[in-house]
Protein backbone atom coordinates (compact mmCIF):
# COMPACT_ATOMS: atom_id res chain seq x y z
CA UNK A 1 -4.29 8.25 53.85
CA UNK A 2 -6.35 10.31 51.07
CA UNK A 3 -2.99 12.31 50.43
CA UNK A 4 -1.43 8.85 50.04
CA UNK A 5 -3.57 7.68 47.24
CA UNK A 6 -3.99 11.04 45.64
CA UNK A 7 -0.26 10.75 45.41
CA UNK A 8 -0.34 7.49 43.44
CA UNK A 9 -3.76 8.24 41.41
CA UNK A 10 -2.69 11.79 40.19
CA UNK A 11 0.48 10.83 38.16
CA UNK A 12 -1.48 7.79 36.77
CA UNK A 13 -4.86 10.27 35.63
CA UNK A 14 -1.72 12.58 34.05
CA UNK A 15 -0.52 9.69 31.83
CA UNK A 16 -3.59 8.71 31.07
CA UNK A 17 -5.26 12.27 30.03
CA UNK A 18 -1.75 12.84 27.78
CA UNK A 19 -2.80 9.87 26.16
CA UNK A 20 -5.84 11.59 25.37
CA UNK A 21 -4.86 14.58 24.54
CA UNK A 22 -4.74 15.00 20.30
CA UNK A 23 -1.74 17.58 20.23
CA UNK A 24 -0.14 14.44 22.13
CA UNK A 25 -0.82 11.80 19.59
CA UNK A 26 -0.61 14.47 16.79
CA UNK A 27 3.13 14.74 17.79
CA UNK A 28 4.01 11.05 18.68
CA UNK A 29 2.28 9.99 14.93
CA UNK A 30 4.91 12.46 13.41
CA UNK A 31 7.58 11.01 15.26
CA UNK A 32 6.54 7.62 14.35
CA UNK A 33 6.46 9.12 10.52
CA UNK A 34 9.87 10.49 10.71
CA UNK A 35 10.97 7.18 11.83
CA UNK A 36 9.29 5.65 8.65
CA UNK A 37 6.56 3.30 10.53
CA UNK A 38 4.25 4.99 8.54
CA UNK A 39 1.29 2.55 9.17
CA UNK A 40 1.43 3.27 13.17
CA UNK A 41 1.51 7.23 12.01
CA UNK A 42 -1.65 7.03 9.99
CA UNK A 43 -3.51 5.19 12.82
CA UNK A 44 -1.83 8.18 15.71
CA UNK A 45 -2.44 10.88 12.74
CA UNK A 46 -6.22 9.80 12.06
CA UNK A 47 -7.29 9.81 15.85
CA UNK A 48 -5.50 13.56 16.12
CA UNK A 49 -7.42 14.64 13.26
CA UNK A 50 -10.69 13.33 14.08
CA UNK A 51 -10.51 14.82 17.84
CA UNK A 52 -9.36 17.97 16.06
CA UNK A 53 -11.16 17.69 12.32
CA UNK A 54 -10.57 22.02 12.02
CA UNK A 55 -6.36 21.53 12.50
CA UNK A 56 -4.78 21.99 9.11
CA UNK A 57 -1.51 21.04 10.43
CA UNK A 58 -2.79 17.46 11.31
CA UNK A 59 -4.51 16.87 7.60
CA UNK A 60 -1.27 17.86 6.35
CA UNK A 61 0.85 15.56 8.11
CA UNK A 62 -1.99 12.74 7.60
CA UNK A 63 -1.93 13.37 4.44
CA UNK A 64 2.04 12.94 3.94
CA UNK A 65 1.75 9.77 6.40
CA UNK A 66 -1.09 8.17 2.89
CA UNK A 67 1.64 9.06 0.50
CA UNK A 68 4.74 7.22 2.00
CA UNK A 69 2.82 4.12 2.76
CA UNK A 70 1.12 3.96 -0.31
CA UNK A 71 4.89 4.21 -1.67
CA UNK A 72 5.70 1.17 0.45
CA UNK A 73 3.08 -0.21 -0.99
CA UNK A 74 4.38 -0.39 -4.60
CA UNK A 75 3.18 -2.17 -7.40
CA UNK A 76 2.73 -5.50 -5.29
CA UNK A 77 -0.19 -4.42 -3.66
CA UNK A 78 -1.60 -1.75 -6.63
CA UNK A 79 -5.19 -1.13 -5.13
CA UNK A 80 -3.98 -0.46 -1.36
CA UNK A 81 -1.78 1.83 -2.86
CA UNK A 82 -4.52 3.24 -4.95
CA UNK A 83 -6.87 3.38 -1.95
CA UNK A 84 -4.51 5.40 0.00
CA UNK A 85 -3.43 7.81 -2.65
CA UNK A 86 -7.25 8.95 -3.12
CA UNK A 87 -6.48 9.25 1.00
CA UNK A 88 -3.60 11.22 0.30
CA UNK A 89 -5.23 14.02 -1.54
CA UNK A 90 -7.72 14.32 0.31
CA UNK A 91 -6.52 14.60 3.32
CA UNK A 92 -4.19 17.37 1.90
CA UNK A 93 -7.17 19.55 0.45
CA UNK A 94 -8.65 19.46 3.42
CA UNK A 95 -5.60 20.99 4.92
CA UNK A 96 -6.07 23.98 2.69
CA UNK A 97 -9.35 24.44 2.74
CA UNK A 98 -8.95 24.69 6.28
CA UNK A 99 -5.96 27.18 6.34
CA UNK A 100 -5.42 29.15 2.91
CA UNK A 101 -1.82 30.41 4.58
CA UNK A 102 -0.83 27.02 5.15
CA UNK A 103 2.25 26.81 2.54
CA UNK A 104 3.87 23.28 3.27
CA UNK A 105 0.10 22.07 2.83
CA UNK A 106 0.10 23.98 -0.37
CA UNK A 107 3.37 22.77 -1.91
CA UNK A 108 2.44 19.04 -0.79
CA UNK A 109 -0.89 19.19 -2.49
CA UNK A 110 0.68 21.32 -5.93
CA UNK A 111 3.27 18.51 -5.77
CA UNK A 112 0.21 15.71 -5.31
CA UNK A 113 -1.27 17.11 -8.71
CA UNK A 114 2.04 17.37 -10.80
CA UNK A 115 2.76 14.41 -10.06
CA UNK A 116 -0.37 11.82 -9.47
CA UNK A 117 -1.83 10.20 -12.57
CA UNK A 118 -5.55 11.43 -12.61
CA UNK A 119 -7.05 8.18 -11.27
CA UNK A 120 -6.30 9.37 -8.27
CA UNK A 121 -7.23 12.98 -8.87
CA UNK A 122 -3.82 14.19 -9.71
CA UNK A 123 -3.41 16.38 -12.96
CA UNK A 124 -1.41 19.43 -14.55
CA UNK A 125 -4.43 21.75 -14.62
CA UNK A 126 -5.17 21.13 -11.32
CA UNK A 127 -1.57 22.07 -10.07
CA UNK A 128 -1.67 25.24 -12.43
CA UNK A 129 -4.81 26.48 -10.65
CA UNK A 130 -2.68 26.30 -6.98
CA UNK A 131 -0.10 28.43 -8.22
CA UNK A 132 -2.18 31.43 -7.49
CA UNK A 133 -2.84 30.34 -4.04
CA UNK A 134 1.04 29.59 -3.36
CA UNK A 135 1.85 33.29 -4.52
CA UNK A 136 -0.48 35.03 -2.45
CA UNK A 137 0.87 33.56 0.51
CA UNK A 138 4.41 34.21 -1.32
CA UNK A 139 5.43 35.64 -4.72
CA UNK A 140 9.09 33.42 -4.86
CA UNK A 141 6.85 30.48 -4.13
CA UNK A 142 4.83 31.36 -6.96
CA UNK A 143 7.80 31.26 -9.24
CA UNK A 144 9.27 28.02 -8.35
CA UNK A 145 5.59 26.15 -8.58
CA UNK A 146 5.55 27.67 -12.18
CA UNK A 147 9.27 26.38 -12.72
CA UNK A 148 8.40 22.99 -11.70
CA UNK A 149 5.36 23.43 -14.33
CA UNK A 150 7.80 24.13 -16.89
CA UNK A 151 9.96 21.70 -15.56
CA UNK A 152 7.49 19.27 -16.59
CA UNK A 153 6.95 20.38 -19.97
CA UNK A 154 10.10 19.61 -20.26
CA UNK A 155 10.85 23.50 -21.17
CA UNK A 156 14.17 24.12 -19.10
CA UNK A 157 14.57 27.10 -20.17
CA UNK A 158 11.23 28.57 -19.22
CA UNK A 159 12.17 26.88 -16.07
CA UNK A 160 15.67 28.25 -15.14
CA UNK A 161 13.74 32.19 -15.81
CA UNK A 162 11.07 31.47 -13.46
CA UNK A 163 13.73 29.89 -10.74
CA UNK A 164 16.36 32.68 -11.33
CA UNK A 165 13.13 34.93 -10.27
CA UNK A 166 12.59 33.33 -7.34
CA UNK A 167 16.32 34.02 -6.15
CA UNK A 168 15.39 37.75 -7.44
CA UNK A 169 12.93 38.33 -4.78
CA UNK A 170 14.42 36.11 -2.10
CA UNK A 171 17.89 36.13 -2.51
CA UNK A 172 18.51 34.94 0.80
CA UNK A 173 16.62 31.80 0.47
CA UNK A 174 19.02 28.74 0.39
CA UNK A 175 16.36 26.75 -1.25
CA UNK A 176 16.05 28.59 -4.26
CA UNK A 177 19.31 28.55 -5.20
CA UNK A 178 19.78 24.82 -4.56
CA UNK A 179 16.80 24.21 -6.92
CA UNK A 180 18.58 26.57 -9.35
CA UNK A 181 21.45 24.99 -9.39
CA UNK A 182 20.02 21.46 -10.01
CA UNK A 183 18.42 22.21 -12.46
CA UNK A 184 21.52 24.29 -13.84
CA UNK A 185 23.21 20.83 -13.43
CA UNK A 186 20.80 19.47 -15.55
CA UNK A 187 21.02 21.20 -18.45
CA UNK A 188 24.80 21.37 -18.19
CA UNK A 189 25.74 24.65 -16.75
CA UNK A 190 28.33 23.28 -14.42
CA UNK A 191 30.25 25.46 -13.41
CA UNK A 192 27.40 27.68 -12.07
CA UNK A 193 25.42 25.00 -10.70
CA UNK A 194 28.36 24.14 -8.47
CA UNK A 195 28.98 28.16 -7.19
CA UNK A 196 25.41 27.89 -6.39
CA UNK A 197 24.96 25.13 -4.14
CA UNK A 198 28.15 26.47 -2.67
CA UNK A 199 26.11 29.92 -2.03
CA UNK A 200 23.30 27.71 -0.70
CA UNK A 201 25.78 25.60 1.60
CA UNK A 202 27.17 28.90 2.85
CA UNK A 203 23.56 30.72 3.47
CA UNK A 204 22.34 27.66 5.53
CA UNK A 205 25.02 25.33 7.07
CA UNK A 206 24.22 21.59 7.99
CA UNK A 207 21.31 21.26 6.09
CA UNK A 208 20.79 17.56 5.51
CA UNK A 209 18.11 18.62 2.86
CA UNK A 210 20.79 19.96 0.73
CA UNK A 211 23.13 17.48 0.75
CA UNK A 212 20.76 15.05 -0.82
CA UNK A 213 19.96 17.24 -3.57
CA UNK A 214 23.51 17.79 -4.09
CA UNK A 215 24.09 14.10 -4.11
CA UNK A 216 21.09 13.38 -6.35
CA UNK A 217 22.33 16.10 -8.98
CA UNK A 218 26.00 14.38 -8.76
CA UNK A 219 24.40 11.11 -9.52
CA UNK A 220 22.11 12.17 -12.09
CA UNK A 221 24.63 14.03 -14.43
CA UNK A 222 27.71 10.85 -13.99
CA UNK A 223 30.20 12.87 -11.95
CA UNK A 224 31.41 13.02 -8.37
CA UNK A 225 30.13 9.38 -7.40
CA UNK A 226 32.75 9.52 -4.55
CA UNK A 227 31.00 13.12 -3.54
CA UNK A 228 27.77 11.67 -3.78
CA UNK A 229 28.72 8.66 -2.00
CA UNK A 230 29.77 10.91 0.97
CA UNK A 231 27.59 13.16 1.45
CA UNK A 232 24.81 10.40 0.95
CA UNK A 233 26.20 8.87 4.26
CA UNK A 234 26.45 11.70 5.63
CA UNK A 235 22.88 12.16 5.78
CA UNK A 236 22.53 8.44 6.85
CA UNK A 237 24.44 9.70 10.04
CA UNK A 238 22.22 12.72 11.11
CA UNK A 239 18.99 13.11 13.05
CA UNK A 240 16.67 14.55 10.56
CA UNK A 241 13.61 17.09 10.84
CA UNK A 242 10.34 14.91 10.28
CA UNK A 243 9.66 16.71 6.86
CA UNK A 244 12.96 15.91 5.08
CA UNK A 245 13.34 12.44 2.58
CA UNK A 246 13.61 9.70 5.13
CA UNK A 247 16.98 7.55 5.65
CA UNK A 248 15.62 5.12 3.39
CA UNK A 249 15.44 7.29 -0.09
CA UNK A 250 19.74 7.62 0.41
CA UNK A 251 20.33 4.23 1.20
CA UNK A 252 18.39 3.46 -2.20
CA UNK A 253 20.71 5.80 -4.03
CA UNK A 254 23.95 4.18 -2.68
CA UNK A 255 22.70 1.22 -3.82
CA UNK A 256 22.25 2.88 -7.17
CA UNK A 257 26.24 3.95 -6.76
């Protein structure tokens, strides 16, 4: 008899201790993220983070979880979306603090600064001062954060040097060369711009990550709609890695087409 009801108690005190268990919830809050319900990923991402407050990796992705809702948020609801920007950066320098090596943290929270009006604490300086940090952990790394500087500065020039630098020390890196050639694209340079991503494509096959830039760049300089169009759907069709632009950003640019 006790074997009996061990057998029907033990399964039922395993579910319940996975439940529990914050690596569990850590990982079903990112899958709820990459599936864009990113209100039931912040409240799976906060409980992982407070049973584990020393994991950078769970900051990071609580952090990313503030920023897309406060996106869905929009203009409609201003001071939610103000609320959980403030969340957002926080959340993200805590994930540095607690791991200096922790590079996607790095790039989210550089990317925070550039890019956040400095209500919320974003601001130019404050990105500058990262790039440091992002080159000790990897020179290349270095060079594109100081390209997107430039970038906004709107010195393309200054730019393009720092990114063909990048592909320099890591020539091997598909990602460099698919941010080169965008912003070749951008400034005109066709004809290399399109060898690149083709050197990209061939260094890293299937990468849904690159076909959106690709399309974006298409859009953005009024050639190869169809192209765009295609590989647009394309990504609409794949199962994506929780860190890449959800489904939702394409559908928005075919919209656009």
């Amino acid at each position: 008899m006790r074997e009996l009801i061990l057998a029907f108690l033990l399964p039922a005190c395993a579910a319940t201790a996975e439940k529990k268990d914050p690596q569990v919830i850590f990982q079903h809050g990112v899958q709820s993220y990459a599936a864009e319900r990113y209100g039931e990923a912040i409240e799976l991402l906060e409980r992982a983070a407070e049973a584990r407050p020393n994991r950078s990796e769970y900051r990071l992705w609580l952090g990313r979880a503030y920023g897309r809702r406060a996106d869905e948020m929009g203009a409609w609801r201003f001071w939610t979306a103000i609320s959980l920007a403030k969340k957002m950066r926080l959340s993200l320098e805590q994930a540095v603090e607690l791991d200096a090596a922790n590079e996607d943290a790095l790039w989210d929270l550089f990317g925070f600064y550039l890019e956040a009006p400095g209500f919320v604490g974003g601001g130019e300086a404050k990105a500058e001062a990262l790039i440091k940090r992002l080159a000790a952990v990897k020179e290349a790394s270095g060079e594109r954060a100081w390209a997107q500087i430039e970038k906004s500065r709107h010195r393309l020039d200054l730019a393009e040097q720092r990114l063909r630098r990048a592909v320099e020390l890591e020539p091997g890196v598909a990602g460099h060369l698919s941010a080169l050639a965008a912003l070749l694209a951008e400034q005109g340079k066709i004809d290399e711009s399109e060898r690149l991503f083709e050197r990209a494509d061939e260094l890293r096959r299937n990468w849904p990550d690159l076909w959106l830039l690709r399309a974006r760049t298409l859009i953005r300089s009024g050639r190869g709609k169809q192209e765009a169009r295609e590989l647009l759907e394309r990504y609409l069709k794949v199962e994506l890695k929780p860190d890449s632009e959800p489904k939702s950003v394409a559908r928005k640019l075919l919209e656009e087409l």
